[in-house]
C-alpha atoms as a PDB file:
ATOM      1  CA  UNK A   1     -18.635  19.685  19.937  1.00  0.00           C
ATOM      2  CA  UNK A   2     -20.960  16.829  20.473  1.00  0.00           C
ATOM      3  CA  UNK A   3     -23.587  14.769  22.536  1.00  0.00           C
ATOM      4  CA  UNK A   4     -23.547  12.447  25.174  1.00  0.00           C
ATOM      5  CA  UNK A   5     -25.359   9.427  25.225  1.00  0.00           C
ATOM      6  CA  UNK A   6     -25.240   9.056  29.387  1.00  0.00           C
ATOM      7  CA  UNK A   7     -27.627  11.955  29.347  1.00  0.00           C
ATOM      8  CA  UNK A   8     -27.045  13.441  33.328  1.00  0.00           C
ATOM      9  CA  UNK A   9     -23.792  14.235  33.271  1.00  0.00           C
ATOM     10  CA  UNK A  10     -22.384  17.076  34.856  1.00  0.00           C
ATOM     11  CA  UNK A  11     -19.409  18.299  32.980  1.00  0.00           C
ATOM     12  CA  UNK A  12     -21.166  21.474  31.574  1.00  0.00           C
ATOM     13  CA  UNK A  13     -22.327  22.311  35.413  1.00  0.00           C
ATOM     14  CA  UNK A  14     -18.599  21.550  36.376  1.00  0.00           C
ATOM     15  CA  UNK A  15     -17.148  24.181  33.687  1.00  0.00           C
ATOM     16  CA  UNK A  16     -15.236  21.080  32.161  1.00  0.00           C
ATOM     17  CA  UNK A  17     -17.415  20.754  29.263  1.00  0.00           C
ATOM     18  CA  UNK A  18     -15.650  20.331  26.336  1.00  0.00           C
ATOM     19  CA  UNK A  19     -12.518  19.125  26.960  1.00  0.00           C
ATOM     20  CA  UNK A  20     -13.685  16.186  29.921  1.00  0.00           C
ATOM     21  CA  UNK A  21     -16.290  15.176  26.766  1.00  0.00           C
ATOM     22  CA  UNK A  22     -13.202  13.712  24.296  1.00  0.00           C
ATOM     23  CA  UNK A  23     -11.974  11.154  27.216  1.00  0.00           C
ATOM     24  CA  UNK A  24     -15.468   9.786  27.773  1.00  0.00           C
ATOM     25  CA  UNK A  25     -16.660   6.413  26.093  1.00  0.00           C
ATOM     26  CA  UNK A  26     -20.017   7.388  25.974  1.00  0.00           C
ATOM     27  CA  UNK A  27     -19.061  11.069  23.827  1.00  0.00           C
ATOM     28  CA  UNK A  28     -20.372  11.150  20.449  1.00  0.00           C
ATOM     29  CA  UNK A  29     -18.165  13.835  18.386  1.00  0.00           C
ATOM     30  CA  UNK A  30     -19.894  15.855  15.855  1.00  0.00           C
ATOM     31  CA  UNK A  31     -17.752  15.839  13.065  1.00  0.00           C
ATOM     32  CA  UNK A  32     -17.991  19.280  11.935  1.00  0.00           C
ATOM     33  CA  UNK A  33     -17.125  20.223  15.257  1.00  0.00           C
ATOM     34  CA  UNK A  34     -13.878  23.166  15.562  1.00  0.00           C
ATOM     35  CA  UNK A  35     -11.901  19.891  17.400  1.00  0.00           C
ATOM     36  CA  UNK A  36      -8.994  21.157  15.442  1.00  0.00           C
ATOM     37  CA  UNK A  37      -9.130  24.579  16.753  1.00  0.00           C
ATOM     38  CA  UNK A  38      -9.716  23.147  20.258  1.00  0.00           C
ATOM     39  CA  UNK A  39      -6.533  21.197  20.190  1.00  0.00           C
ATOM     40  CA  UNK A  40      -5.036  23.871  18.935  1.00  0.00           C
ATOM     41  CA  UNK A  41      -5.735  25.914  21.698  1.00  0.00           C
ATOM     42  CA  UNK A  42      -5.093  22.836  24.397  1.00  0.00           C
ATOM     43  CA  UNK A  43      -1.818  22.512  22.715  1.00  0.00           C
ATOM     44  CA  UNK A  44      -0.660  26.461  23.230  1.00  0.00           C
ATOM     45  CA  UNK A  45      -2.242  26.117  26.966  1.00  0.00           C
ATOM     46  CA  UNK A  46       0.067  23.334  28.084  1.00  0.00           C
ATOM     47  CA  UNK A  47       2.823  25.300  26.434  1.00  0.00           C
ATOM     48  CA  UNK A  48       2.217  27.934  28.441  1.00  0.00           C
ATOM     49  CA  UNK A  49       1.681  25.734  31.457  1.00  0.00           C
ATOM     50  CA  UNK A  50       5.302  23.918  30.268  1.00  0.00           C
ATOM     51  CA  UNK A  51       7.036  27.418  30.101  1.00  0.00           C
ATOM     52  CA  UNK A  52       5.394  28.678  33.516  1.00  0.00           C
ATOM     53  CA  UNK A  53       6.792  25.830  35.411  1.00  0.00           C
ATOM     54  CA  UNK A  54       4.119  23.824  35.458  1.00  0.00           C
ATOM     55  CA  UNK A  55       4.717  20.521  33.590  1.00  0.00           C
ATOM     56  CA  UNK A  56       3.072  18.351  36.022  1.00  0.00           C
ATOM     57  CA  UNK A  57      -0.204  20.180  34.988  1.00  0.00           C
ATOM     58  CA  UNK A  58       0.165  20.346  31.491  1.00  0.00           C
ATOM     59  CA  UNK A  59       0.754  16.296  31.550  1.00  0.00           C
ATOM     60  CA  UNK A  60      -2.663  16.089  32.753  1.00  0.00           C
ATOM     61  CA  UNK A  61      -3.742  17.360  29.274  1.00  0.00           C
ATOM     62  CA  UNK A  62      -1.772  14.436  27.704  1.00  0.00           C
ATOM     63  CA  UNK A  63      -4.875  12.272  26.938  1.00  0.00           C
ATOM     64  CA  UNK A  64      -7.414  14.989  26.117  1.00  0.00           C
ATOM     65  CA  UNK A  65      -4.879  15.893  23.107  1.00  0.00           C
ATOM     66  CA  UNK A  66      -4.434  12.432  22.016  1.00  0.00           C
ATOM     67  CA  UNK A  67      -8.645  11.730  22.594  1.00  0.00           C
ATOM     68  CA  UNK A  68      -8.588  14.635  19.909  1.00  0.00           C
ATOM     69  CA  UNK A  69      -5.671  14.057  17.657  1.00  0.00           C
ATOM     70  CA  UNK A  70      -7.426  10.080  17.349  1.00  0.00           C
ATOM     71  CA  UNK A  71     -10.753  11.661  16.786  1.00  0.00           C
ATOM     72  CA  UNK A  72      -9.634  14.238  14.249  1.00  0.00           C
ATOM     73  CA  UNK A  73      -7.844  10.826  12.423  1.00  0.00           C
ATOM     74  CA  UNK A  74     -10.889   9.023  12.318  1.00  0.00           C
ATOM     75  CA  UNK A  75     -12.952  12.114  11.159  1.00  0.00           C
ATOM     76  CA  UNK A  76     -10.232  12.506   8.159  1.00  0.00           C
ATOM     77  CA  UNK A  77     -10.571   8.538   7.488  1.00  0.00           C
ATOM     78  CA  UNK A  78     -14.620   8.914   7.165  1.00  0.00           C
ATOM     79  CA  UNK A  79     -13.981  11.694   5.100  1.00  0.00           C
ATOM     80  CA  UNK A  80     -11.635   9.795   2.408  1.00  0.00           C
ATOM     81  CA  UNK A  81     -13.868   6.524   2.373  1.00  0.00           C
ATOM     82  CA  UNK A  82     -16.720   9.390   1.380  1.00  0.00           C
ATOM     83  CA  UNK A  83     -14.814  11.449  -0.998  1.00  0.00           C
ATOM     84  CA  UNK A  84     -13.512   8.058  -2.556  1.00  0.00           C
END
């Protein structure tokens, strides 16, 4: 999905590893990266999560979905300035 420029970080070891990555400052997406499919699949989890009962959890996902909806912006911006 990407690198990290911290270099020690722990959120592979912590099983958070992707999603904790989009949140972090010092995350450098790779741009053709499945983020689309990932939100996808974030997005059908907190549905799930919403229809279980369990809003209070699925808000938690709030800014991991906007970290990727931004990111997959920006990605389609670089995109157009190459394409022309």
């Amino acid at each position: 999905m990407g690198s990290c420029e911290a270099g020690g970080c722990n959120a592979i070891e912590a099983g958070v590893a992707p999603l904790a990555c989009y949140t972090c400052r010092k995350f450098h997406a790779w741009a053709d990266a499945p983020h689309a499919d990932l939100l996808e699949n974030l997005l059908e989890e907190v549905d799930q999560l919403k229809v279980s009962g369990h809003e209070a959890v699925a808000e938690t996902k709030t800014s991991t979905i906007v970290a990727i909806s931004d990111l997959l912006e920006r990605i389609r911006q670089d995109q157009e300035k190459i394409d022309g």
